[in-house]
PDB file of N, CA and C in Angstrom:
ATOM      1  N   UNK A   1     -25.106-173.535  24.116  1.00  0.00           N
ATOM      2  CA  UNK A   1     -24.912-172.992  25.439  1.00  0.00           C
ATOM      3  C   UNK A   1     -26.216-172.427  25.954  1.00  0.00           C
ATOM      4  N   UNK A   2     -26.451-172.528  27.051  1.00  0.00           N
ATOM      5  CA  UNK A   2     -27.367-172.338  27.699  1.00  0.00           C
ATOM      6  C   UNK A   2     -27.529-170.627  27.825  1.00  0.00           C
ATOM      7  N   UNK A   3     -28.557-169.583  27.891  1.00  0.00           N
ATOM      8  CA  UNK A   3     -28.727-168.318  28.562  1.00  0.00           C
ATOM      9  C   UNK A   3     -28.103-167.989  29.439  1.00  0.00           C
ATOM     10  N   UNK A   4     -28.158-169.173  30.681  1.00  0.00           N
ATOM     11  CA  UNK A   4     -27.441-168.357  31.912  1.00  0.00           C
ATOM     12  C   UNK A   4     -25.565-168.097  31.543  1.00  0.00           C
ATOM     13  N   UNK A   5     -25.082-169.428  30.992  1.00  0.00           N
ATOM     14  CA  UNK A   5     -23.458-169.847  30.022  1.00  0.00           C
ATOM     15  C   UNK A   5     -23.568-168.234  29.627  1.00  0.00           C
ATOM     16  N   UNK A   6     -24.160-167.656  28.577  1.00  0.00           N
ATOM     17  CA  UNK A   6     -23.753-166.546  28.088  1.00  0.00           C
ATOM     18  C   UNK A   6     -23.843-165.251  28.880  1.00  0.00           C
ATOM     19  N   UNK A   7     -24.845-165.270  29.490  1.00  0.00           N
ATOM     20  CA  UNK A   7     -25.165-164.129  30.071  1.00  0.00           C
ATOM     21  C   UNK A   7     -24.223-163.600  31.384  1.00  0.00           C
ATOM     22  N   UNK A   8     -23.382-165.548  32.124  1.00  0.00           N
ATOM     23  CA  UNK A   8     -22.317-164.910  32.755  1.00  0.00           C
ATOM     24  C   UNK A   8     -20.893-164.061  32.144  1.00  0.00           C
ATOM     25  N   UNK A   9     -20.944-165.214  30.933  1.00  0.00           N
ATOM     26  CA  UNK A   9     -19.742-165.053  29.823  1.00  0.00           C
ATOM     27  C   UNK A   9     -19.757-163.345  29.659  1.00  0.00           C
ATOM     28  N   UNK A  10     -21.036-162.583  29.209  1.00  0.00           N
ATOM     29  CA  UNK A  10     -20.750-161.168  28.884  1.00  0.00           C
ATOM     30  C   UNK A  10     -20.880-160.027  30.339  1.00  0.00           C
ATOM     31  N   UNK A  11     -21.116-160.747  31.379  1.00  0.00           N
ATOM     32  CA  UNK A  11     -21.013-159.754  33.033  1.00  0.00           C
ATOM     33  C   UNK A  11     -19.174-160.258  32.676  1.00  0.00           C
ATOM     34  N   UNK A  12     -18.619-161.459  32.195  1.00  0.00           N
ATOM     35  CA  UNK A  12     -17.140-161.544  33.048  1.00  0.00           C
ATOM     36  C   UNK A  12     -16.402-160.389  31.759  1.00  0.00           C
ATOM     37  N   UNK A  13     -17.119-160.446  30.296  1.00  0.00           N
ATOM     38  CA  UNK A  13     -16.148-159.763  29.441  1.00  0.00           C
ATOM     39  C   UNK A  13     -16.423-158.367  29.980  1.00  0.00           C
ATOM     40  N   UNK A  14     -17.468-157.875  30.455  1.00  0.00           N
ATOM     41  CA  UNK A  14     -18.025-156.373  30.690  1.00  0.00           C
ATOM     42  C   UNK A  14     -16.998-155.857  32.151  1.00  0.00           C
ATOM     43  N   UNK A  15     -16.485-156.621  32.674  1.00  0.00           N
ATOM     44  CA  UNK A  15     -16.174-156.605  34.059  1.00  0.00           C
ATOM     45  C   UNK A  15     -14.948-155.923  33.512  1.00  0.00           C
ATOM     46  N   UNK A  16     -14.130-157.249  32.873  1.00  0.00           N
ATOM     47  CA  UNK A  16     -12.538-157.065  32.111  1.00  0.00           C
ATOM     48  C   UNK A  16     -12.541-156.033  31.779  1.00  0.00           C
ATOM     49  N   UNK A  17     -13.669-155.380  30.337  1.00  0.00           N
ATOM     50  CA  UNK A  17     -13.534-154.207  30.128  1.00  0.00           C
ATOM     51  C   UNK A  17     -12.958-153.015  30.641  1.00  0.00           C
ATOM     52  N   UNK A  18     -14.127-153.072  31.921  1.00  0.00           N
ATOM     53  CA  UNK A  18     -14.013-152.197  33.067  1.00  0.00           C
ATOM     54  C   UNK A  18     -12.839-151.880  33.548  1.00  0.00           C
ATOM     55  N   UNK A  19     -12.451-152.818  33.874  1.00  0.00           N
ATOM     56  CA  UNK A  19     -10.644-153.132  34.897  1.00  0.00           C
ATOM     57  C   UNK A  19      -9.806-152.283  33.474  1.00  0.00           C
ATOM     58  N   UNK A  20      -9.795-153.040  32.511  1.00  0.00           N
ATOM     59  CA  UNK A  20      -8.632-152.343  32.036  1.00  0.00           C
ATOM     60  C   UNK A  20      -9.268-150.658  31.531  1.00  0.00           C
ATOM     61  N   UNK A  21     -10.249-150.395  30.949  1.00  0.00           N
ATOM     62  CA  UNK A  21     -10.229-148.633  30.973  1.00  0.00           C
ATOM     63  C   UNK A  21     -10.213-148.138  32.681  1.00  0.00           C
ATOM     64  N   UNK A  22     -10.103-148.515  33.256  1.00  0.00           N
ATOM     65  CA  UNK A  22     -10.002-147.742  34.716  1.00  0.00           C
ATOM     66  C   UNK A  22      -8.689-148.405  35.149  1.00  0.00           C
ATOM     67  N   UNK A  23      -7.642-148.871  34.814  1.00  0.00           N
ATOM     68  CA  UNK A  23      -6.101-149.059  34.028  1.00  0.00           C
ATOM     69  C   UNK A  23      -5.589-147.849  33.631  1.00  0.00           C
ATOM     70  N   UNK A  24      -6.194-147.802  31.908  1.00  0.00           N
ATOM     71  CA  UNK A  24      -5.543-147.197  31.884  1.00  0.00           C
ATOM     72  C   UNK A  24      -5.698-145.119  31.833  1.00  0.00           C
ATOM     73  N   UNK A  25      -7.152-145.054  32.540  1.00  0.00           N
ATOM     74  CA  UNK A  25      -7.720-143.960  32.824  1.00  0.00           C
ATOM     75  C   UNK A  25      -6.360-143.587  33.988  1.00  0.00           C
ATOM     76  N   UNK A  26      -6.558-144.751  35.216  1.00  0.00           N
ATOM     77  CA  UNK A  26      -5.710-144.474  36.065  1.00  0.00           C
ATOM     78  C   UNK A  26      -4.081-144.192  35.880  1.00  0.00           C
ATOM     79  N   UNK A  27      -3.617-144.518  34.793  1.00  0.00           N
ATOM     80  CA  UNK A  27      -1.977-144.441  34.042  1.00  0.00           C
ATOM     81  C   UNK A  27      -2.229-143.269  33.659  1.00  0.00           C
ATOM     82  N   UNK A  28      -2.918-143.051  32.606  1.00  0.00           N
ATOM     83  CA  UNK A  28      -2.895-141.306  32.211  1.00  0.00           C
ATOM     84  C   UNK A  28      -2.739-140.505  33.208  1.00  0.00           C
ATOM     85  N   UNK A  29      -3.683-140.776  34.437  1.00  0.00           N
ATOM     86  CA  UNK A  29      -3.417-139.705  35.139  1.00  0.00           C
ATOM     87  C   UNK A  29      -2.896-139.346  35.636  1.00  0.00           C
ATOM     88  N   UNK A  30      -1.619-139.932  36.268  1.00  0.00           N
ATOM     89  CA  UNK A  30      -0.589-140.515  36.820  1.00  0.00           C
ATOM     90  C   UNK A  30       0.568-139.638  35.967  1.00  0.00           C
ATOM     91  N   UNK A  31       0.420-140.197  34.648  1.00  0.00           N
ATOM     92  CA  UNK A  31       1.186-139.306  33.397  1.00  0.00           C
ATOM     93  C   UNK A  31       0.842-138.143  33.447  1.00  0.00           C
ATOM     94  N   UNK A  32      -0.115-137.599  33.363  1.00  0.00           N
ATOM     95  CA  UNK A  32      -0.252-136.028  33.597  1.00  0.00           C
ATOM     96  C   UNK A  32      -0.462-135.375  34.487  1.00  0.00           C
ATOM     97  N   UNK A  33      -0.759-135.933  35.671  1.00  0.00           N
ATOM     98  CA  UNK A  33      -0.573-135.205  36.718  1.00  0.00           C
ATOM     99  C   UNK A  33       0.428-135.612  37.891  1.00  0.00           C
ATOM    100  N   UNK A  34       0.475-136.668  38.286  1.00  0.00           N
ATOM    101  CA  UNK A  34       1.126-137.879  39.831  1.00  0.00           C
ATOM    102  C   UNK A  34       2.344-137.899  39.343  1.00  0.00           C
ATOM    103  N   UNK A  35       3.050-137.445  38.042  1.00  0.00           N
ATOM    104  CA  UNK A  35       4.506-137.597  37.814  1.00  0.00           C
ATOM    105  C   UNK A  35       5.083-135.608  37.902  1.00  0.00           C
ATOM    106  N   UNK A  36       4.284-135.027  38.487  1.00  0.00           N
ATOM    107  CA  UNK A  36       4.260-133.541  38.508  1.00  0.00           C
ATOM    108  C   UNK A  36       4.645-132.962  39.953  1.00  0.00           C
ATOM    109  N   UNK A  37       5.890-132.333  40.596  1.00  0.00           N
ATOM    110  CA  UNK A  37       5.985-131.709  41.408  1.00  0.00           C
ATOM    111  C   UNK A  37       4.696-130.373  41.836  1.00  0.00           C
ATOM    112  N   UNK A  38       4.256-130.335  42.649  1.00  0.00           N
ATOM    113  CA  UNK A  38       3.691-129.119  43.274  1.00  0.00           C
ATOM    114  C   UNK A  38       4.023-128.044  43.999  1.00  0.00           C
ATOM    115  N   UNK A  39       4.520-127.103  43.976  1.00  0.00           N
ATOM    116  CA  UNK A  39       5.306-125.590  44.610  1.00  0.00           C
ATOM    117  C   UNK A  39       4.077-125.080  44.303  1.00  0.00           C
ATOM    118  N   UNK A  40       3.840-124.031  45.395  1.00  0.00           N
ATOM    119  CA  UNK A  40       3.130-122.955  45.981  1.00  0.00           C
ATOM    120  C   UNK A  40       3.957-121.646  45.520  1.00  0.00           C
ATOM    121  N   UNK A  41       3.362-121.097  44.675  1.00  0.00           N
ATOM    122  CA  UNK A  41       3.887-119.502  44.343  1.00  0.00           C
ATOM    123  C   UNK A  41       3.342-118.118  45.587  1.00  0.00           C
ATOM    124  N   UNK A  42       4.117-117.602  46.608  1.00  0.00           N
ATOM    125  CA  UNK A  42       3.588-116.474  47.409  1.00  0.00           C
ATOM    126  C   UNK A  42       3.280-115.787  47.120  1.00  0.00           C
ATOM    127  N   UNK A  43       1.910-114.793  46.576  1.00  0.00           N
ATOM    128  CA  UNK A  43       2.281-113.778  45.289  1.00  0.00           C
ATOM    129  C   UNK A  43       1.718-112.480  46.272  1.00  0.00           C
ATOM    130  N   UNK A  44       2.158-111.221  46.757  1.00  0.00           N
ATOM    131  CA  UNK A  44       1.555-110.302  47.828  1.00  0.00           C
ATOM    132  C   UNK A  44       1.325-109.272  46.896  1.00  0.00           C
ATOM    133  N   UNK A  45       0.106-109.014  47.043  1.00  0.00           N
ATOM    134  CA  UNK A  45      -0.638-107.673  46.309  1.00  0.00           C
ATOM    135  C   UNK A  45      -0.280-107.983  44.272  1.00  0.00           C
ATOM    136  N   UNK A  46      -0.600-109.396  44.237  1.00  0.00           N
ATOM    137  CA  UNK A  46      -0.600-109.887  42.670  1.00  0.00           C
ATOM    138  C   UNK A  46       0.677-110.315  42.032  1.00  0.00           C
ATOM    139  N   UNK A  47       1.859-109.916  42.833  1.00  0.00           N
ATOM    140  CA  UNK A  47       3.538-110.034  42.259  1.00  0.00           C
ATOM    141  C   UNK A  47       3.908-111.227  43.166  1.00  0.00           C
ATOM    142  N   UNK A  48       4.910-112.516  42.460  1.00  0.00           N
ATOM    143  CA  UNK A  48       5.461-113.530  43.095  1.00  0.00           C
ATOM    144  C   UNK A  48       6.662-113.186  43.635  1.00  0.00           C
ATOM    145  N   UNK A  49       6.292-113.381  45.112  1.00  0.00           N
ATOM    146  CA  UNK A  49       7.795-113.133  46.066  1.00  0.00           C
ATOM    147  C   UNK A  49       8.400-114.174  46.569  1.00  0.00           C
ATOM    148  N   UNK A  50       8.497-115.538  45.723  1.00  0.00           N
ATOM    149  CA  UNK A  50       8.940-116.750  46.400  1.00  0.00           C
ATOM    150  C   UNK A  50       7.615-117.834  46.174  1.00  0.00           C
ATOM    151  N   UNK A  51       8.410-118.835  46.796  1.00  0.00           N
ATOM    152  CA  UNK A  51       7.576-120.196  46.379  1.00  0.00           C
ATOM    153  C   UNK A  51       8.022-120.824  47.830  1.00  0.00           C
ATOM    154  N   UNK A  52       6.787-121.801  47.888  1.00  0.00           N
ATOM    155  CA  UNK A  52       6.671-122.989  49.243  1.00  0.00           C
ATOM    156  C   UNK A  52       6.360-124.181  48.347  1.00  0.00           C
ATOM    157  N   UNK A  53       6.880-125.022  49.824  1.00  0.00           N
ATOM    158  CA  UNK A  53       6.403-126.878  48.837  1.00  0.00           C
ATOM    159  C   UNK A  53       4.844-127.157  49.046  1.00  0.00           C
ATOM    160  N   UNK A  54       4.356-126.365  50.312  1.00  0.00           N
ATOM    161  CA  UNK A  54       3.450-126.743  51.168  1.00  0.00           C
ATOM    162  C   UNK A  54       2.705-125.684  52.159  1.00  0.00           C
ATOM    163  N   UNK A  55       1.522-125.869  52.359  1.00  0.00           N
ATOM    164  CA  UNK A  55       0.859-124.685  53.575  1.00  0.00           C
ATOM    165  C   UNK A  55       1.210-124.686  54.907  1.00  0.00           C
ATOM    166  N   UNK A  56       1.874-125.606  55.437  1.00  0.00           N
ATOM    167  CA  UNK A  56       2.943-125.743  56.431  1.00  0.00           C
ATOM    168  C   UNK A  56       4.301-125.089  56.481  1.00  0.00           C
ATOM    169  N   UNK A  57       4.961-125.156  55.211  1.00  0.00           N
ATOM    170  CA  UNK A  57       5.910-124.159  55.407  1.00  0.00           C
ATOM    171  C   UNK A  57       5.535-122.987  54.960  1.00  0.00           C
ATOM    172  N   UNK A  58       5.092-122.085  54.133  1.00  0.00           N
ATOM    173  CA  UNK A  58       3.889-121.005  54.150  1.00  0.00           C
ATOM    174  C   UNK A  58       3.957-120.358  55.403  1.00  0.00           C
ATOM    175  N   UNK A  59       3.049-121.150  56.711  1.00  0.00           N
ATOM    176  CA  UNK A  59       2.693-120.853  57.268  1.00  0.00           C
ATOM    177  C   UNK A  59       4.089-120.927  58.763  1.00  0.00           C
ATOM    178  N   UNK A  60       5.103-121.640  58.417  1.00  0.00           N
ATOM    179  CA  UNK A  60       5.909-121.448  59.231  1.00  0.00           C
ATOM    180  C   UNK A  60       6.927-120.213  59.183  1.00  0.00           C
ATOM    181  N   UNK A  61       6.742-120.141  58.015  1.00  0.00           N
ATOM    182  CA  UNK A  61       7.731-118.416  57.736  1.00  0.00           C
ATOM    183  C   UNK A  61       6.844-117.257  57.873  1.00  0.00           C
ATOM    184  N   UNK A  62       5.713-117.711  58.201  1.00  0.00           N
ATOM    185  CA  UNK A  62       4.877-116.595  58.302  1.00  0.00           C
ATOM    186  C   UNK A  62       4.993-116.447  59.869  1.00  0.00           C
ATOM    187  N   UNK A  63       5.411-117.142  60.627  1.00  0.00           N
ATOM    188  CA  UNK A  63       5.112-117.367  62.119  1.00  0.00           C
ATOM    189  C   UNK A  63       6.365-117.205  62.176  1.00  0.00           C
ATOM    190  N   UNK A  64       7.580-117.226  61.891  1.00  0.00           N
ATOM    191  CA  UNK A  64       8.820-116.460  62.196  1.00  0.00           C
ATOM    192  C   UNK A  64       8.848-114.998  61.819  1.00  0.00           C
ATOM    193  N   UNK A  65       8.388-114.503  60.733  1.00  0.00           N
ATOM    194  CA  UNK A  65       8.068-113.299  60.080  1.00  0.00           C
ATOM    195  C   UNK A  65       7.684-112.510  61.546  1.00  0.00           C
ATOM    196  N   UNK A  66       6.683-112.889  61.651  1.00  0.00           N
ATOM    197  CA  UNK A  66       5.868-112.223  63.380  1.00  0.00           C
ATOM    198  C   UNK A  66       6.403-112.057  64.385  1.00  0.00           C
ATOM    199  N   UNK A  67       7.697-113.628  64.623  1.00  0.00           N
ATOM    200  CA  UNK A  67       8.409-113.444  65.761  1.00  0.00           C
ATOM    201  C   UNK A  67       9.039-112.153  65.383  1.00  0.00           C
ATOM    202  N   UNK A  68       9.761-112.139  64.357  1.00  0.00           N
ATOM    203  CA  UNK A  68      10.870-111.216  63.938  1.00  0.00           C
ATOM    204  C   UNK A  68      10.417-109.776  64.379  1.00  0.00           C
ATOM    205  N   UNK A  69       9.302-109.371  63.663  1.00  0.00           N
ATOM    206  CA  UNK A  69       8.751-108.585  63.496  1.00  0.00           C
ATOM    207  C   UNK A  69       7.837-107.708  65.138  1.00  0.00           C
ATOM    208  N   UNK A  70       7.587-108.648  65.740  1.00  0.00           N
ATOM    209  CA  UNK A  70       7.840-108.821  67.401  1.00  0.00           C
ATOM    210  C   UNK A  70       9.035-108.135  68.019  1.00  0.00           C
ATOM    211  N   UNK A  71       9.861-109.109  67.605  1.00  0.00           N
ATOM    212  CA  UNK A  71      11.150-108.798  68.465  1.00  0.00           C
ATOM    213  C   UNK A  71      12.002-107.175  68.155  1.00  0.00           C
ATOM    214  N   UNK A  72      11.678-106.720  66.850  1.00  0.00           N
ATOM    215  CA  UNK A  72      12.472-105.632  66.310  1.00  0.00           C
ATOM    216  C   UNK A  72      11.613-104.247  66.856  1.00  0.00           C
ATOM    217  N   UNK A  73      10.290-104.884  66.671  1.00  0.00           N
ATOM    218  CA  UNK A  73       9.937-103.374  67.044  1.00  0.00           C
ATOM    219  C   UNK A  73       9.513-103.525  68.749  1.00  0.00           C
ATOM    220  N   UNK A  74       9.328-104.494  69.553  1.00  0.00           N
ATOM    221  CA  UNK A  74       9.366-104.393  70.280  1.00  0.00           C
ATOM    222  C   UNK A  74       8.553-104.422  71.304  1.00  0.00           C
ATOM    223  N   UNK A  75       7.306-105.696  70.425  1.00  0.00           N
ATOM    224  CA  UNK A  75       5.642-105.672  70.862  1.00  0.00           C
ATOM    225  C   UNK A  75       5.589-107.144  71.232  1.00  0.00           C
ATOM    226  N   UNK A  76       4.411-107.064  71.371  1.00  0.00           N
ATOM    227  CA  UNK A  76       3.845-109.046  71.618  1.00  0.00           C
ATOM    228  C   UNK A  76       3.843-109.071  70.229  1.00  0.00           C
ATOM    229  N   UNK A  77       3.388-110.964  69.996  1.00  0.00           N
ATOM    230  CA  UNK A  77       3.753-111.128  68.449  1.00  0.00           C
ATOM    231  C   UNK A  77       2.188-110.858  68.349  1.00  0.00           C
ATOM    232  N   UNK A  78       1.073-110.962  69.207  1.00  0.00           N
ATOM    233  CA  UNK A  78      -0.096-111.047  69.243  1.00  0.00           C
ATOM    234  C   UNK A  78      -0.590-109.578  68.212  1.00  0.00           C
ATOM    235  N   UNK A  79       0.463-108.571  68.328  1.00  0.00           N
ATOM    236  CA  UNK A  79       0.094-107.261  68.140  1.00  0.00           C
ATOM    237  C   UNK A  79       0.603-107.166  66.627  1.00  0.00           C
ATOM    238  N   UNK A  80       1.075-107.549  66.304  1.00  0.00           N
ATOM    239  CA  UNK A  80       2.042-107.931  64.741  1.00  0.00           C
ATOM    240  C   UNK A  80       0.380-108.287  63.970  1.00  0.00           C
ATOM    241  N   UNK A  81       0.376-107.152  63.366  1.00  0.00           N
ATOM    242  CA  UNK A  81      -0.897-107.889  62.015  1.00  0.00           C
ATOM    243  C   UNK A  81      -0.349-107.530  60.718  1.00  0.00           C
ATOM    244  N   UNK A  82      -0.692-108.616  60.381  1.00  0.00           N
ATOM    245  CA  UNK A  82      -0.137-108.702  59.091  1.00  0.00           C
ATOM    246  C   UNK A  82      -1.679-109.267  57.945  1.00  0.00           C
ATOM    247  N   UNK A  83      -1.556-108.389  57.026  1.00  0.00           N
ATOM    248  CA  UNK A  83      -3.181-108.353  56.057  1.00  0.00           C
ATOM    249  C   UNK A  83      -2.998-109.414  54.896  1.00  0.00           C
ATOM    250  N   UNK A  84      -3.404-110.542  55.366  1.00  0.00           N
ATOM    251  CA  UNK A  84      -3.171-111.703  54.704  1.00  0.00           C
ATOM    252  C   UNK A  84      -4.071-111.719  53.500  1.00  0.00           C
ATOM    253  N   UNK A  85      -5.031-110.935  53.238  1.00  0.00           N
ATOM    254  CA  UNK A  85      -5.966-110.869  52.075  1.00  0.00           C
ATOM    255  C   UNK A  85      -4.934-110.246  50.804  1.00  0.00           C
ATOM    256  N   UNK A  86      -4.022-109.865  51.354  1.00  0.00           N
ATOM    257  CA  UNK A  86      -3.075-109.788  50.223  1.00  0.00           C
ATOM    258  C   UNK A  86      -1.803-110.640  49.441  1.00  0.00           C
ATOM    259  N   UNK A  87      -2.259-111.729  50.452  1.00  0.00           N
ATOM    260  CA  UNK A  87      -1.307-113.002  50.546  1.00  0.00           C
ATOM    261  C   UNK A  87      -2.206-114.151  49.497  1.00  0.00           C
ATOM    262  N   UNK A  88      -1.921-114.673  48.564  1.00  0.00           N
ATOM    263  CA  UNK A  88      -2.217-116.136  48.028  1.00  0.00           C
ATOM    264  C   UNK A  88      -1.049-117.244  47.417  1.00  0.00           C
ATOM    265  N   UNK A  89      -1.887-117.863  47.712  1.00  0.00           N
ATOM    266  CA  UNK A  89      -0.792-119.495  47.516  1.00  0.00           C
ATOM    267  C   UNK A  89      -1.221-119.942  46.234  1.00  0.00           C
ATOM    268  N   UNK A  90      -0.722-119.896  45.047  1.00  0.00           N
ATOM    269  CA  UNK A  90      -0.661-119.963  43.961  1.00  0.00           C
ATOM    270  C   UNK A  90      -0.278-121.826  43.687  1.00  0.00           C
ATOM    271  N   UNK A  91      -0.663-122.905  43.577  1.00  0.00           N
ATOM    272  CA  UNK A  91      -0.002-124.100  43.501  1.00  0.00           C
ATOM    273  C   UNK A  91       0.590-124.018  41.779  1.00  0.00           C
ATOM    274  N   UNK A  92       1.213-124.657  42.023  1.00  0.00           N
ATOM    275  CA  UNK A  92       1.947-124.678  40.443  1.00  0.00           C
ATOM    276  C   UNK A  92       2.371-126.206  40.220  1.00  0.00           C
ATOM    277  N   UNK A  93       2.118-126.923  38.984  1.00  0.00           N
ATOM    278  CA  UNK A  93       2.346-128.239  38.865  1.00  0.00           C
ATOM    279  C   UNK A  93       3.962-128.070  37.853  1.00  0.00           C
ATOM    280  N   UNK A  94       4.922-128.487  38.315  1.00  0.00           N
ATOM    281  CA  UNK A  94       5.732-128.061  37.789  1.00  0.00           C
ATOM    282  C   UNK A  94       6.733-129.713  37.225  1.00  0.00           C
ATOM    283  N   UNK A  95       7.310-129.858  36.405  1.00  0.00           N
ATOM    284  CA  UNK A  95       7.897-131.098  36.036  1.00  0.00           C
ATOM    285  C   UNK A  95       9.037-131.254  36.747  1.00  0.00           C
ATOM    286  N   UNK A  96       9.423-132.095  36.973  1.00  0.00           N
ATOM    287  CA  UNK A  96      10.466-132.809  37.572  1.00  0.00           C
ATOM    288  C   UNK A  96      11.715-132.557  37.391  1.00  0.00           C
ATOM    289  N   UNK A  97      11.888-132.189  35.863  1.00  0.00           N
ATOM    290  CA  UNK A  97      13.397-131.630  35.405  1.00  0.00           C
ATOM    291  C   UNK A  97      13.190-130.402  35.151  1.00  0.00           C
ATOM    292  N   UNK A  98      11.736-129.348  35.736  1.00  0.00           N
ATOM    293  CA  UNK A  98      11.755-127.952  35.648  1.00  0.00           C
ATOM    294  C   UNK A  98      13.020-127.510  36.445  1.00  0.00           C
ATOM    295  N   UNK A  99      13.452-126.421  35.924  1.00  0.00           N
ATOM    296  CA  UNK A  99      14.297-125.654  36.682  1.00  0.00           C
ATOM    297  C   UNK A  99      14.114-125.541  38.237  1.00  0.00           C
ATOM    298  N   UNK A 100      14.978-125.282  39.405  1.00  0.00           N
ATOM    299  CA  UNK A 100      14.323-125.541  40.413  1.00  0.00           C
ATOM    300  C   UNK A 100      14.045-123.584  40.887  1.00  0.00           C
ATOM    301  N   UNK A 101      12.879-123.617  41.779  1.00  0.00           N
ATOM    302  CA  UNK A 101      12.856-122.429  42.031  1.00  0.00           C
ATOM    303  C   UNK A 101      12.868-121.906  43.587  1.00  0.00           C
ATOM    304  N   UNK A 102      13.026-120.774  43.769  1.00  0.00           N
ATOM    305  CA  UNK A 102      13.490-120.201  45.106  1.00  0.00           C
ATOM    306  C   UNK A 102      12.660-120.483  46.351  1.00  0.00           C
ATOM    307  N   UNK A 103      12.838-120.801  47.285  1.00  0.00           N
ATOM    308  CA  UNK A 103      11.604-121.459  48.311  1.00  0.00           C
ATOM    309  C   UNK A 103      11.963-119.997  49.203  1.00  0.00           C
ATOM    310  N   UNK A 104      11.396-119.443  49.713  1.00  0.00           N
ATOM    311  CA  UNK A 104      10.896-118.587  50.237  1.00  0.00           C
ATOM    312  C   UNK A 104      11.197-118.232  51.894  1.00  0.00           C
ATOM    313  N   UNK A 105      12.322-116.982  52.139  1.00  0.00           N
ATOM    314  CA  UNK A 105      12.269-117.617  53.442  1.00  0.00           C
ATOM    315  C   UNK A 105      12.180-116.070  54.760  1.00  0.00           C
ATOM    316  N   UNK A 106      12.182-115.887  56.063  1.00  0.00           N
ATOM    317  CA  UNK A 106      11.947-114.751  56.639  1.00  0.00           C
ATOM    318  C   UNK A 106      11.439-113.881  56.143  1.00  0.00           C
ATOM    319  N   UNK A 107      13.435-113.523  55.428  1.00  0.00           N
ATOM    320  CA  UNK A 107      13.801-112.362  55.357  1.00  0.00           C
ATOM    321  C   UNK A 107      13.515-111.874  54.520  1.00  0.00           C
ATOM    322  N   UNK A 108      12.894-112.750  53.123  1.00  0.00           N
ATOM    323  CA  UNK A 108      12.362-112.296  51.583  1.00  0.00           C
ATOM    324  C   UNK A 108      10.818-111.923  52.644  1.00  0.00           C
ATOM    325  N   UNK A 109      10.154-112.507  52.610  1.00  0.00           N
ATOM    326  CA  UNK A 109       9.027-112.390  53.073  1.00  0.00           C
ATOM    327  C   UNK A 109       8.452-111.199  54.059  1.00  0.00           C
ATOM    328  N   UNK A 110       9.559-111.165  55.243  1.00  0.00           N
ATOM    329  CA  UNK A 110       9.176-110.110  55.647  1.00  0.00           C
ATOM    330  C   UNK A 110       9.831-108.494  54.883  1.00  0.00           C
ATOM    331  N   UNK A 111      10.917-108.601  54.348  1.00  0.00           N
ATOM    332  CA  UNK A 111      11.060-107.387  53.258  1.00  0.00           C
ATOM    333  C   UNK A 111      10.101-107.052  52.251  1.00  0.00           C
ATOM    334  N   UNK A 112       9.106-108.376  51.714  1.00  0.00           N
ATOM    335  CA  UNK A 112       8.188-107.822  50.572  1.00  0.00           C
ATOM    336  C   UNK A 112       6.761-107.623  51.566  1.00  0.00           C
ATOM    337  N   UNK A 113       6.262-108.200  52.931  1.00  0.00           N
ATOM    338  CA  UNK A 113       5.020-107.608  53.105  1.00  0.00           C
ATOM    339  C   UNK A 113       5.518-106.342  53.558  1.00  0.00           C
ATOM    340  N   UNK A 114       6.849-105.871  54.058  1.00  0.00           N
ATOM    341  CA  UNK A 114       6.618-104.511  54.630  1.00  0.00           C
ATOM    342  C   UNK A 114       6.850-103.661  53.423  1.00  0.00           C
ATOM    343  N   UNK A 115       7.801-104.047  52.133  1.00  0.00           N
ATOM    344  CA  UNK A 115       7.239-103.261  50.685  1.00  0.00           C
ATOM    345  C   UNK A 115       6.216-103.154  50.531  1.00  0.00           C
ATOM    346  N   UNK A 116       5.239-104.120  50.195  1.00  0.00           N
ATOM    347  CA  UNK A 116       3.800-103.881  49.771  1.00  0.00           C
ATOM    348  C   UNK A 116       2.855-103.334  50.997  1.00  0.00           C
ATOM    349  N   UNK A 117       3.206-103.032  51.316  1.00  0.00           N
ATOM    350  CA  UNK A 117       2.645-102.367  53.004  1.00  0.00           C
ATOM    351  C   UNK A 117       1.345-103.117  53.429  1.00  0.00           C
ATOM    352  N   UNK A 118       1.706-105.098  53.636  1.00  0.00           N
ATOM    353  CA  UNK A 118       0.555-105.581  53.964  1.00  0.00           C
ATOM    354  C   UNK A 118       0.798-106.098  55.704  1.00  0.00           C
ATOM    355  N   UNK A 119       1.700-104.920  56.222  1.00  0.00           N
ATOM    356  CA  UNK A 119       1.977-105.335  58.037  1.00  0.00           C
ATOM    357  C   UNK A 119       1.970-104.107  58.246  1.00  0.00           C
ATOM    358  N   UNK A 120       0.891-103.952  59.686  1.00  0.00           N
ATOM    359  CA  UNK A 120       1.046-102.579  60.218  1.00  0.00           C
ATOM    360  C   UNK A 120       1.611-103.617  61.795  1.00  0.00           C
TER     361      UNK A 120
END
């Protein structure tokens, strides 16, 4: 066989190689992570007060929280501050047949920032 015969022969085996460890790099990961639910833990001033799927809903109970919180005492919602540096979104990779856990809603939310006194 000629140089060039071999030299394609080991670019086509080097190629194959390739394909299948980036196979099955890509399956593992899939296995340990892409087969894993994600929930958001709310945790205010370090303690978990509920869980979200997403920073969209997070952020939509946080924007009813305000209305609420608006409407009761009796202000614009503009005037409603609430000290979000005490607020983090914790993601959690959780399995599929984990237990399911509490998603988070108003009335939890606005009862624990006005416990932890993170709304004036």
């Amino acid at each position: 066989m000629s140089k060039l015969m071999i030299l394609k022969s080991k670019k086509k085996s080097i190629a194959l190689i390739a394909i299948i460890v980036l196979a099955l790099f890509a399956t593992s990961f899939w296995i340990s992570f892409g087969n894993n639910a994600t929930t958001y833990s709310v945790m205010i001033n370090g303690q978990v007060v509920g869980y979200v799927s997403n920073q969209a809903e997070y952020e939509e109970v946080l924007k009813e929280v305000k209305q609420t919180l608006s409407e009761t005492n009796h202000i614009s919602i503009e005037e409603v501050y609430i000290d979000e540096s005490q607020i983090e979104l914790i993601p959690e990779y959780r399995e599929e047949d984990a237990a399911p856990v509490t998603h988070i809603n108003k009335e939890t939310l606005t009862n624990s920032l006005l416990e932890k006194q993170a709304v004036t």
